[in-house]
N, C-alpha and C. Protein backbone atom coordinates (compact mmCIF):
# COMPACT_ATOMS: atom_id res chain seq x y z
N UNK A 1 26.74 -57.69 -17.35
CA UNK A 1 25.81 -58.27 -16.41
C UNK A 1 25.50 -57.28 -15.28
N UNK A 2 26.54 -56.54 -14.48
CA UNK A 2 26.46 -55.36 -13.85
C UNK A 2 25.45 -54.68 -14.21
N UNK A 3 25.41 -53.83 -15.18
CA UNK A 3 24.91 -52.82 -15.95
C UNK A 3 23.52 -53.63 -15.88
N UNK A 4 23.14 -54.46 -16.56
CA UNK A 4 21.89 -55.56 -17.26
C UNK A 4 20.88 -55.38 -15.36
N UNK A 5 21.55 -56.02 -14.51
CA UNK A 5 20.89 -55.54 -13.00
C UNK A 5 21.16 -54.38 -12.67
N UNK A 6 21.19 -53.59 -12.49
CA UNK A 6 21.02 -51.79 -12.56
C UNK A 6 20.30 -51.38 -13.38
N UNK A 7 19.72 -51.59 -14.31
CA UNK A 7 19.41 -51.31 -15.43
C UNK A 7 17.87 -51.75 -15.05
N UNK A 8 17.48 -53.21 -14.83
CA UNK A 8 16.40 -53.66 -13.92
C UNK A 8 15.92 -53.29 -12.32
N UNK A 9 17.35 -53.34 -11.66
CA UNK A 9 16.36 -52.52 -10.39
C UNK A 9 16.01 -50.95 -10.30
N UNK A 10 16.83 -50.23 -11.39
CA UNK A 10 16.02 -49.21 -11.86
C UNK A 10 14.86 -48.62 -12.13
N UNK A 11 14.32 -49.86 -13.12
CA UNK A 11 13.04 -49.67 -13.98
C UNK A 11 12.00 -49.82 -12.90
N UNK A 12 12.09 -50.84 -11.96
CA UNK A 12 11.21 -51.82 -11.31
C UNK A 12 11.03 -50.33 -10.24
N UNK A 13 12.00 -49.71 -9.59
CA UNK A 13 12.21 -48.38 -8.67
C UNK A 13 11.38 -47.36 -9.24
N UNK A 14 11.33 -47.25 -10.56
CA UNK A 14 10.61 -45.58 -10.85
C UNK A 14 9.18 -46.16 -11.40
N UNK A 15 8.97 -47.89 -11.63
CA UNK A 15 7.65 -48.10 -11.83
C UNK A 15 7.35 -48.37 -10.80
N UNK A 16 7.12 -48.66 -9.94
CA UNK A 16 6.92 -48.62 -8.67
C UNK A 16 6.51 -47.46 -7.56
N UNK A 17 7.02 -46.35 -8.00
CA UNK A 17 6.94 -45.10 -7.50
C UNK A 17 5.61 -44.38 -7.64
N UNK A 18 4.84 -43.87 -6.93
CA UNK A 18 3.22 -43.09 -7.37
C UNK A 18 3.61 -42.42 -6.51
N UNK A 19 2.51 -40.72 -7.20
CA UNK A 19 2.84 -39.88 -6.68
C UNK A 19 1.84 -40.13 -5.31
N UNK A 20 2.13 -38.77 -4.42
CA UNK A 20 1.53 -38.43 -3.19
C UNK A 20 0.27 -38.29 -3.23
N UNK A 21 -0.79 -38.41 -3.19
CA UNK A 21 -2.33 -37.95 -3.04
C UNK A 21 -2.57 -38.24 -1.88
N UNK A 22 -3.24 -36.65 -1.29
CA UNK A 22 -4.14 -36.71 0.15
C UNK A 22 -5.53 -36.59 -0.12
N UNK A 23 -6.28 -37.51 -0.08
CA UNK A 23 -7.47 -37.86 0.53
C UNK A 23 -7.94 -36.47 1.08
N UNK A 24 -9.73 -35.76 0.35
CA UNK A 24 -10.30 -35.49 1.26
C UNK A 24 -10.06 -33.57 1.24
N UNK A 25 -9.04 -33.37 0.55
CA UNK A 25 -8.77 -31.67 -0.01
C UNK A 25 -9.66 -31.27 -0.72
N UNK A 26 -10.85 -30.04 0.02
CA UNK A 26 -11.59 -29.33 -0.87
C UNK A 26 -11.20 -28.38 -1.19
N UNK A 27 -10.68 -27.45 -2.34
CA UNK A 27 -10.02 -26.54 -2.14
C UNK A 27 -11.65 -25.08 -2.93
N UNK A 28 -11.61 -23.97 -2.26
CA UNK A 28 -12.70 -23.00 -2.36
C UNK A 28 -11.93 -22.75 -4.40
N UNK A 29 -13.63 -22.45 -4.58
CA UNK A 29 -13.69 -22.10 -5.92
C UNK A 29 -12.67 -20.86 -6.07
N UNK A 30 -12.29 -20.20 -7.19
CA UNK A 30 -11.82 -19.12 -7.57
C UNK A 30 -12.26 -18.01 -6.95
N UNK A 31 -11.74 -16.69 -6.49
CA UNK A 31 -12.44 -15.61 -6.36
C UNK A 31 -12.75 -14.86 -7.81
N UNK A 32 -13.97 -14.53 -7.71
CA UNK A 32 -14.65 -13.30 -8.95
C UNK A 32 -14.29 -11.95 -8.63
N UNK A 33 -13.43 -11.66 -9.33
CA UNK A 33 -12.38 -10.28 -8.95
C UNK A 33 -13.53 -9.13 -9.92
N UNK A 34 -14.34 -8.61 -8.83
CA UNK A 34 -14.55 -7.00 -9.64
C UNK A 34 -14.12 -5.69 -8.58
N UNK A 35 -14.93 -4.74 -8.82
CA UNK A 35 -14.10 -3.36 -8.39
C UNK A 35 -15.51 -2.41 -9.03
N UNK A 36 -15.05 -1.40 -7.71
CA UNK A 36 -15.90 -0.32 -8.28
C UNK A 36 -14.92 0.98 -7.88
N UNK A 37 -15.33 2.06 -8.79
CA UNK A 37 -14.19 2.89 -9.02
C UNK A 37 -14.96 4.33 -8.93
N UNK A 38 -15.15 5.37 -8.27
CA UNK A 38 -15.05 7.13 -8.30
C UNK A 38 -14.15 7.85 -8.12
N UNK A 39 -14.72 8.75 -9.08
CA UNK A 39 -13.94 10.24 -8.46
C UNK A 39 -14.27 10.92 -7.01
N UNK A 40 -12.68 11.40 -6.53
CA UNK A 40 -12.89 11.90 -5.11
C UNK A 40 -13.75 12.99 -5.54
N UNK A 41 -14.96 13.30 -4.45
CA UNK A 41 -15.45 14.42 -4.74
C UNK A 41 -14.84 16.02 -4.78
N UNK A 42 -15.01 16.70 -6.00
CA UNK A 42 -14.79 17.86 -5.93
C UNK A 42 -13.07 18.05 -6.58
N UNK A 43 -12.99 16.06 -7.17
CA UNK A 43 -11.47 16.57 -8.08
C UNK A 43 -11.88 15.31 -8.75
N UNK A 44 -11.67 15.49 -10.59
CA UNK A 44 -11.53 15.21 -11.08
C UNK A 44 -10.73 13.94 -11.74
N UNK A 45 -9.36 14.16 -11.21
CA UNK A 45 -8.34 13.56 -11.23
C UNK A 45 -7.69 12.42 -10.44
N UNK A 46 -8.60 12.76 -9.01
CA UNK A 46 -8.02 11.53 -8.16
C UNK A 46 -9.60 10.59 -8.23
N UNK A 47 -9.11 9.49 -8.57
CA UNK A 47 -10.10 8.05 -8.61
C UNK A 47 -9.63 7.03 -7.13
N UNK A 48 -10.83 6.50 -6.20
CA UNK A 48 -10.95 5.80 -5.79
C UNK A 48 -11.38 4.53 -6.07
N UNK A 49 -10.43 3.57 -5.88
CA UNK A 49 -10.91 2.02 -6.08
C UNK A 49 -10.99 1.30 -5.45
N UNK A 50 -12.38 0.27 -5.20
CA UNK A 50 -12.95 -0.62 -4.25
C UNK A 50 -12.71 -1.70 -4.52
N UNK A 51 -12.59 -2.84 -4.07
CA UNK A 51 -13.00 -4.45 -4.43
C UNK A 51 -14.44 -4.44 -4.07
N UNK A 52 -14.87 -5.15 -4.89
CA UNK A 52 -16.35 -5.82 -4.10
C UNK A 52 -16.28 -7.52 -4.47
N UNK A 53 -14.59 -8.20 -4.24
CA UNK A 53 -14.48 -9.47 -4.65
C UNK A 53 -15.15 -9.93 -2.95
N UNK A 54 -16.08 -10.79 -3.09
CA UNK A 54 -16.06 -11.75 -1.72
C UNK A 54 -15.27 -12.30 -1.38
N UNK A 55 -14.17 -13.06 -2.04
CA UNK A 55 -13.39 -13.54 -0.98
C UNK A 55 -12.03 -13.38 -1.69
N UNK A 56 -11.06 -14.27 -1.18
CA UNK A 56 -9.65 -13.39 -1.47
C UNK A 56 -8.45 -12.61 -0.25
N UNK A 57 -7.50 -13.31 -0.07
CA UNK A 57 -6.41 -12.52 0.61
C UNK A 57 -5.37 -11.65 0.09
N UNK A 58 -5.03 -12.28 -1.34
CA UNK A 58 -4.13 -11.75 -2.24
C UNK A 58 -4.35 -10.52 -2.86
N UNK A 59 -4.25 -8.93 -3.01
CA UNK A 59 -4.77 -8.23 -3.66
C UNK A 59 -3.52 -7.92 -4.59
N UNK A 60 -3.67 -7.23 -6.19
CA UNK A 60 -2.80 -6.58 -6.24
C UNK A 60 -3.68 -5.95 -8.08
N UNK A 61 -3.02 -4.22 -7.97
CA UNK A 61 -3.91 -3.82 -8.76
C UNK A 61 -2.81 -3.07 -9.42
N UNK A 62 -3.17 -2.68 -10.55
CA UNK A 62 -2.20 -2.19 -11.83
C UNK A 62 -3.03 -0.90 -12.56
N UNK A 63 -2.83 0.38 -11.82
CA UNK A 63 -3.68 1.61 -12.36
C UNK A 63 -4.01 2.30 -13.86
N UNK A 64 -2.45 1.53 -14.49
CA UNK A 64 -2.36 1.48 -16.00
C UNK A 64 -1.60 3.13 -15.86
N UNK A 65 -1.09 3.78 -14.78
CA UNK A 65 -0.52 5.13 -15.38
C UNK A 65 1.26 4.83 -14.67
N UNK A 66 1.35 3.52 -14.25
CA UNK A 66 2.59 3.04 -14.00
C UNK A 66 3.04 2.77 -12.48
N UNK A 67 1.44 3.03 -11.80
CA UNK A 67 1.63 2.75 -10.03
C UNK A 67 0.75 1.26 -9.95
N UNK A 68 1.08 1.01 -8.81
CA UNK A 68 0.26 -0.85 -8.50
C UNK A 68 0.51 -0.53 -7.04
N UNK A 69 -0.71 -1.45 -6.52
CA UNK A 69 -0.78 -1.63 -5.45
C UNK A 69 -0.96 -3.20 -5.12
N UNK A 70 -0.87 -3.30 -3.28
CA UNK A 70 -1.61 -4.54 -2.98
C UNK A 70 -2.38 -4.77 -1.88
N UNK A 71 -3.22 -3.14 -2.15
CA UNK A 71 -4.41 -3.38 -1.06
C UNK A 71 -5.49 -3.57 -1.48
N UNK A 72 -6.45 -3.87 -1.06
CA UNK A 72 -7.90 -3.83 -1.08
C UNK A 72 -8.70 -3.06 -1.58
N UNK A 73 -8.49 -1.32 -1.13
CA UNK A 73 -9.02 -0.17 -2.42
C UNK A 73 -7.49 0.62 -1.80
N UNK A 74 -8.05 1.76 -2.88
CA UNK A 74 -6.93 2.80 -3.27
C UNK A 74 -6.97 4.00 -3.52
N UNK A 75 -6.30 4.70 -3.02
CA UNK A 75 -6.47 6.19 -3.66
C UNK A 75 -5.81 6.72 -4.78
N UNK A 76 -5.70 6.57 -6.32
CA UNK A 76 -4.67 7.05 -6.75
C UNK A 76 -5.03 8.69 -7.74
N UNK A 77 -4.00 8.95 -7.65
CA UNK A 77 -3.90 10.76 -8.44
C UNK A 77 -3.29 10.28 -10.10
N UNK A 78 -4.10 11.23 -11.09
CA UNK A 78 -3.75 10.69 -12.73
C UNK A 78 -3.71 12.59 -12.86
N UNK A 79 -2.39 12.82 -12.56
CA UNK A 79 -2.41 14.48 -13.16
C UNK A 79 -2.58 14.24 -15.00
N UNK A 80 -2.42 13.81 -15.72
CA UNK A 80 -2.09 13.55 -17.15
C UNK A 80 -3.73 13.01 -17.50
N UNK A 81 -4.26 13.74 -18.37
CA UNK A 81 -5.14 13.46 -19.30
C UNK A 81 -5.41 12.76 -19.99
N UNK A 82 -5.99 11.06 -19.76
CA UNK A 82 -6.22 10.13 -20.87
C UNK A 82 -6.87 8.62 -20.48
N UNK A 83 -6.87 8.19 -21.39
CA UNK A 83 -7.72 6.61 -20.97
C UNK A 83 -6.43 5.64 -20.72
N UNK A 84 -7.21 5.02 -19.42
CA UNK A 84 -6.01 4.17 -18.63
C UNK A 84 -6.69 3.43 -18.41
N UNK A 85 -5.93 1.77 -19.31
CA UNK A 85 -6.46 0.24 -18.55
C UNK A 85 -6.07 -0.12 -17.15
N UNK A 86 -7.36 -0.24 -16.42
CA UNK A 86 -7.00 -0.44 -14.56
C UNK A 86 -7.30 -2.23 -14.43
N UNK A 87 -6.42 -2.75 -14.10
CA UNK A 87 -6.59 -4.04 -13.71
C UNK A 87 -6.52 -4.43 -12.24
N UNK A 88 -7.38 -5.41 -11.98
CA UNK A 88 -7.83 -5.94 -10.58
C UNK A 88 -7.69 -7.44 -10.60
N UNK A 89 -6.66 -8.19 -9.99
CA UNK A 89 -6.41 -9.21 -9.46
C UNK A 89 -6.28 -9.62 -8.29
N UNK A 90 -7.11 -10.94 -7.62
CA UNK A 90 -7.97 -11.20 -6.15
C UNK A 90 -7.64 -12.53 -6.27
N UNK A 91 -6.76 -13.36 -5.21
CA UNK A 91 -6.10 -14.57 -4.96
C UNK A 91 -6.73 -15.03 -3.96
N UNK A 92 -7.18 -16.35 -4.44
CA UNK A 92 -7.55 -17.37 -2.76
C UNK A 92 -7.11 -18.61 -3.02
N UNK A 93 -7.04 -19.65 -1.84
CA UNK A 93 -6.62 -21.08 -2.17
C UNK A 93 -7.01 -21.72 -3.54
N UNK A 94 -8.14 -21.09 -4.19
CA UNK A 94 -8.66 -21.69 -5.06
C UNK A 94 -8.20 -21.48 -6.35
N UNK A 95 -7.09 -20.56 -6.50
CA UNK A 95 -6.88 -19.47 -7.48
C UNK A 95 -6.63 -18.16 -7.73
N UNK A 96 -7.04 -17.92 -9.25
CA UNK A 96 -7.13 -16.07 -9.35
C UNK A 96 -8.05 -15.56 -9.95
N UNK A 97 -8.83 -14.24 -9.59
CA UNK A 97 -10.25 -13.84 -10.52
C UNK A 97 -8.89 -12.96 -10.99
N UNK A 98 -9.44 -12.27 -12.18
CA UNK A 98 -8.80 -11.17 -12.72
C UNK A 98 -10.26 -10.11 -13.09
N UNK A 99 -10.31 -8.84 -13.12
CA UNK A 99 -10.99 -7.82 -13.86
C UNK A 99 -10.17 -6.55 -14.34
N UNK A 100 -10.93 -6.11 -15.17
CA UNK A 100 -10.28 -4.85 -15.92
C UNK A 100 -11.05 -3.76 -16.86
N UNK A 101 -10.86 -2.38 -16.62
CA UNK A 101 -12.15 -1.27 -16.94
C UNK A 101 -11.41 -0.17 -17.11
N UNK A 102 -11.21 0.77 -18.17
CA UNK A 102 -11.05 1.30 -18.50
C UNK A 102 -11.44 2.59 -17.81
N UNK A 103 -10.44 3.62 -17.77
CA UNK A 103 -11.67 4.93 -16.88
C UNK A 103 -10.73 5.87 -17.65
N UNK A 104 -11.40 7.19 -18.10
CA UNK A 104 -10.97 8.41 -18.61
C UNK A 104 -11.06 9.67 -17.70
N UNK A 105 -9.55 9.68 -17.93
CA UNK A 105 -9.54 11.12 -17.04
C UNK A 105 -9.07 12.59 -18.24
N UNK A 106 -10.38 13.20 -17.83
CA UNK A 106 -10.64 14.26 -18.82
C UNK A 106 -9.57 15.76 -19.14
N UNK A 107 -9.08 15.77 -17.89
CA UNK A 107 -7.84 16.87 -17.71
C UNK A 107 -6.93 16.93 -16.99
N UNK A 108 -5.91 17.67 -17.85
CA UNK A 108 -4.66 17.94 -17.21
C UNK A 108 -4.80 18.62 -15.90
N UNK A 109 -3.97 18.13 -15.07
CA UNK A 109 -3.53 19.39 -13.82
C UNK A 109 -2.39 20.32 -14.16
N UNK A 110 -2.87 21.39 -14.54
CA UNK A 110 -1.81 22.84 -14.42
C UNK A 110 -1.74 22.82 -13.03
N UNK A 111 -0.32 22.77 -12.78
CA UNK A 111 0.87 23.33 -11.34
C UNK A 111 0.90 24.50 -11.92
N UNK A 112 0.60 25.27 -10.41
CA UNK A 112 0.62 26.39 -10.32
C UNK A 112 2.80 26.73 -10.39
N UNK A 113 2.37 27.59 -11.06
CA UNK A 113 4.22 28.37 -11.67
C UNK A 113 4.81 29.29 -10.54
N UNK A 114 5.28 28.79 -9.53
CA UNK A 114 5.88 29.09 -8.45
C UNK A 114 7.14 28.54 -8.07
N UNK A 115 7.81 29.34 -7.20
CA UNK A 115 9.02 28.74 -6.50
C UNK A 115 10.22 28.44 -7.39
N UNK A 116 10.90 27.09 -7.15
CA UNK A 116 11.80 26.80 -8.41
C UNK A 116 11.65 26.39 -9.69
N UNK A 117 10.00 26.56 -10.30
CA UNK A 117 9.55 26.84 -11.33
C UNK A 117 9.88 27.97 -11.96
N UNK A 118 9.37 28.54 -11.30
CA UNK A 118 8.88 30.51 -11.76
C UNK A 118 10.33 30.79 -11.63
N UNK A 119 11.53 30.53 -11.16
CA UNK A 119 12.76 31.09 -11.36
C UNK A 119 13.22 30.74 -12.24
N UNK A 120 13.12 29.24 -12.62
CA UNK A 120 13.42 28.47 -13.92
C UNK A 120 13.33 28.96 -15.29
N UNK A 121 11.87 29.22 -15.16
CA UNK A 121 11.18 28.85 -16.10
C UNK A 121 10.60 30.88 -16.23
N UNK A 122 10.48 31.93 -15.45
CA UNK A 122 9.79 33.01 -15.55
C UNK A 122 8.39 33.27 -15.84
N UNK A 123 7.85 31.56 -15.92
CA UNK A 123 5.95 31.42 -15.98
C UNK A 123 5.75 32.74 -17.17
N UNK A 124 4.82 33.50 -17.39
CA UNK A 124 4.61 34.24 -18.31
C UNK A 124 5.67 35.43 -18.91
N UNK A 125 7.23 35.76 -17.84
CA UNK A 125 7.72 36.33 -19.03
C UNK A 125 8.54 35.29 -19.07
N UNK A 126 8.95 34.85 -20.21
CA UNK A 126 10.12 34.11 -20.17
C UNK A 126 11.01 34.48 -20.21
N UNK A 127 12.27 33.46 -19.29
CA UNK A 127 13.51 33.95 -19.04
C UNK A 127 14.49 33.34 -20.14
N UNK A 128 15.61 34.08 -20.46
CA UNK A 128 16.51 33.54 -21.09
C UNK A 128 17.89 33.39 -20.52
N UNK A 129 18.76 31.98 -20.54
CA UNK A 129 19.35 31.85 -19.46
C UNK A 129 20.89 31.93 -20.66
N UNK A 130 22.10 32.64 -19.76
CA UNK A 130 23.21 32.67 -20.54
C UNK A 130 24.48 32.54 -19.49
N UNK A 131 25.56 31.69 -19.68
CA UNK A 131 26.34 31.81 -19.02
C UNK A 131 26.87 32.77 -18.84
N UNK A 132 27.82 32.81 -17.21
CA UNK A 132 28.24 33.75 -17.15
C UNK A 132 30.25 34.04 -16.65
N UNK A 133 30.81 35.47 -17.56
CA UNK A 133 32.16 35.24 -17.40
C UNK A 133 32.83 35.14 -15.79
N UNK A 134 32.00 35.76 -14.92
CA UNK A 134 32.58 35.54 -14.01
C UNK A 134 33.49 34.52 -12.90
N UNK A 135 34.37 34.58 -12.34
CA UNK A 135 35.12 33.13 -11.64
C UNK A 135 33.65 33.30 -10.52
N UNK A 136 33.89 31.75 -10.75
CA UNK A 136 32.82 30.32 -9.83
C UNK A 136 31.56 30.84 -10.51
N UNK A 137 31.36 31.01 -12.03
CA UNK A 137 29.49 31.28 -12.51
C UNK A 137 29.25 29.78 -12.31
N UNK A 138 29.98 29.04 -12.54
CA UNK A 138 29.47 27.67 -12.87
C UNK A 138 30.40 26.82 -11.79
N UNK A 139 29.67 26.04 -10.59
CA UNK A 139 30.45 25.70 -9.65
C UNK A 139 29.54 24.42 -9.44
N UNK A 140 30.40 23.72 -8.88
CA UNK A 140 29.63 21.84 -8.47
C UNK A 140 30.25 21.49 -6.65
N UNK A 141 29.21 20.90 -6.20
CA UNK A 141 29.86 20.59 -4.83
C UNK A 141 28.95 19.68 -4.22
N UNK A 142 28.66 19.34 -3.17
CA UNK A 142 27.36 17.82 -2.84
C UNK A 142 26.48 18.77 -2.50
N UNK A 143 26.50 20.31 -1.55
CA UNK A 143 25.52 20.88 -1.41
C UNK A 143 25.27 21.83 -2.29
N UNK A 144 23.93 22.42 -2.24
CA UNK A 144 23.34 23.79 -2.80
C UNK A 144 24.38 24.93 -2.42
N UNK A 145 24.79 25.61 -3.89
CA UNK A 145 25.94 26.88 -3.21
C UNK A 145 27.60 26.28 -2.63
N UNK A 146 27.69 25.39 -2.95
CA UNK A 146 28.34 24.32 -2.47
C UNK A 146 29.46 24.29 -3.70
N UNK A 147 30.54 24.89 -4.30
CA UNK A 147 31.52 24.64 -4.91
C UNK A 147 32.72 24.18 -4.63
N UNK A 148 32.85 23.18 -3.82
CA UNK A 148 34.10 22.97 -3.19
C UNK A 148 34.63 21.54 -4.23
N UNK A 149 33.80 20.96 -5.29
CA UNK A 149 34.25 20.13 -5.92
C UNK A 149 34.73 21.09 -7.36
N UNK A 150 34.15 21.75 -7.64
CA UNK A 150 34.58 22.48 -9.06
C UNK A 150 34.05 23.98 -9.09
N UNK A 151 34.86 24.78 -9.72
CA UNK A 151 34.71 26.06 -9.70
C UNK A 151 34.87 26.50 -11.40
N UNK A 152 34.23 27.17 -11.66
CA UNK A 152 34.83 27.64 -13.41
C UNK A 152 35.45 28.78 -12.57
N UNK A 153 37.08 28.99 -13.99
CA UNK A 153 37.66 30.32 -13.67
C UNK A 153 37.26 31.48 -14.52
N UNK A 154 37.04 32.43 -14.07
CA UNK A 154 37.33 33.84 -14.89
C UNK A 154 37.39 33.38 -16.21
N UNK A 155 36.29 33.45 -16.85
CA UNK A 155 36.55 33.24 -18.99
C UNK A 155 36.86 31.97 -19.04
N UNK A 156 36.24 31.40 -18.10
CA UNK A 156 37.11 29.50 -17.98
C UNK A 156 36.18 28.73 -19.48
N UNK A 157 35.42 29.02 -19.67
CA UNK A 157 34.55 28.45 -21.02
C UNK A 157 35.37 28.59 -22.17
N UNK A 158 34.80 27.76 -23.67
CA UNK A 158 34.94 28.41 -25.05
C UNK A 158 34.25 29.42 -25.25
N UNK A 159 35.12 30.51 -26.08
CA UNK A 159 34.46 31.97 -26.00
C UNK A 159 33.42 31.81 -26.96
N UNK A 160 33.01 30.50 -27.62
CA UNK A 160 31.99 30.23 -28.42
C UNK A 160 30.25 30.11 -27.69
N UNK A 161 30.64 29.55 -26.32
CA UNK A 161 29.80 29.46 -25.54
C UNK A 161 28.58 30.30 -24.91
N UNK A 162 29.56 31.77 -24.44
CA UNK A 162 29.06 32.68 -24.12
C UNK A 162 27.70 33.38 -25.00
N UNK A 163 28.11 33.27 -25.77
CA UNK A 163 26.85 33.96 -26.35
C UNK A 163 25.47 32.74 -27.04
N UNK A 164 25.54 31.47 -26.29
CA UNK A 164 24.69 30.99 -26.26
C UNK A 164 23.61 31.10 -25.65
N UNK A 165 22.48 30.75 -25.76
CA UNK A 165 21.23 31.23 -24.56
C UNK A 165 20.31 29.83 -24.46
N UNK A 166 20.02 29.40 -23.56
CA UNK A 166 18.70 28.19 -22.76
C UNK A 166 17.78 28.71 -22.53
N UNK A 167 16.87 28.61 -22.83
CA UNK A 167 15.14 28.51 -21.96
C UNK A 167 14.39 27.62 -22.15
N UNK A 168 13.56 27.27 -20.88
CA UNK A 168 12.77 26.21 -20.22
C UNK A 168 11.43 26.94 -20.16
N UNK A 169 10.80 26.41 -20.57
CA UNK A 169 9.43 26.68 -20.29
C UNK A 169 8.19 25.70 -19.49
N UNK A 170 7.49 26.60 -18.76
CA UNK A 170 6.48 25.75 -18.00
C UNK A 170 5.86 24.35 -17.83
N UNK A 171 6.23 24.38 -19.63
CA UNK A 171 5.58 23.49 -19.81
C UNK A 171 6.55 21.94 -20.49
N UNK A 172 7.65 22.32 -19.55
CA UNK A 172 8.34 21.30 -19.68
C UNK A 172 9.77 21.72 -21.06
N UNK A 173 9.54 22.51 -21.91
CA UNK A 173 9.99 22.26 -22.78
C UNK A 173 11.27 23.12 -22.63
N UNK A 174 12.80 22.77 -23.64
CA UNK A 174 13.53 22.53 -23.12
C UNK A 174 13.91 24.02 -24.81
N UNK A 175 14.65 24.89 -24.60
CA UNK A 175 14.96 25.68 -26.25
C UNK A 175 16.49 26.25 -25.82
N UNK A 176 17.60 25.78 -26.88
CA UNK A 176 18.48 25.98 -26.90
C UNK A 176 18.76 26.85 -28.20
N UNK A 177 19.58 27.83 -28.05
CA UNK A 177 19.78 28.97 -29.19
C UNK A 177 21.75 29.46 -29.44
């Protein structure tokens, strides 16, 4: 009998219940999310992007080369050569527009082969890199020049080692011999 009334002022409680409605909420249509997009003048590679959504507080954009933003326009740099989906999404009370356009960027940027490149790497001659027998050739520490965590000793390697050779090249690539 317990159960049998619980069971009834239950039912009567959640039929009884309606949701909340306020009277009188217009809420603004969707924003129409487009964009217009150039090259900075006089480079190739860096693209500027505009909204031309009318309305909208929410921005947030997806360049397709692995950067996003959430401003309004943008400056972004595509050193890498290729077709990249750019998406444009524009938020208001009403919703979300979405757009999306494809843009091709025609060439690579060659970095100039300098500095801790060109030591690396020897840019046109190439270098070939080989350990060396001397105590501390090979040393570790938190700074640059910095061996105070590890030092190799005098012939501290396998004598198999030594006559191995590394080179790196400019262009990223990595040759072990």
């Amino acid at each position: 009998m317990k159960y049998t009334i619980l069971t009834v002022a239950l039912g009567v409680m959640i039929y009884s219940c309606a949701p909340y409605t306020e009277e009188g909420i217009d809420l603004p249509n969707p924003p129409s999310a487009s964009f217009n997009w150039s090259f900075m003048p006089g480079d190739e590679n860096t693209v500027i992007f505009e909204s031309t959504s009318e309305s909208g507080f929410l921005h947030f954009w997806d360049f397709g080369n692995g950067l996003t933003s959430n401003a309004k326009s943008d400056t972004i740099f595509y050193p890498q050569a290729g077709e990249f989906e750019v998406s444009y999404s524009v938020s208001n009370a009403g919703g979300m527009g979405t757009a999306e356009e494809s843009i091709i960027i025609e060439q690579t940027v060659e970095l100039p082969c300098e500095g801790t490149l060109e030591l690396l790497t020897g840019c046109d001659n190439q270098k070939t890199w080989i350990f060396s027998q001397e105590n501390a050739a090979i040393g570790v520490g938190p700074d640059p020049y910095d061996i105070s965590w590890y030092a190799s000793p005098e012939s501290g390697l396998v004598p198999e080692q030594y006559d191995d050779s590394y080179q790196f090249t400019v262009d990223g690539e990595y040759i072990y011999d």
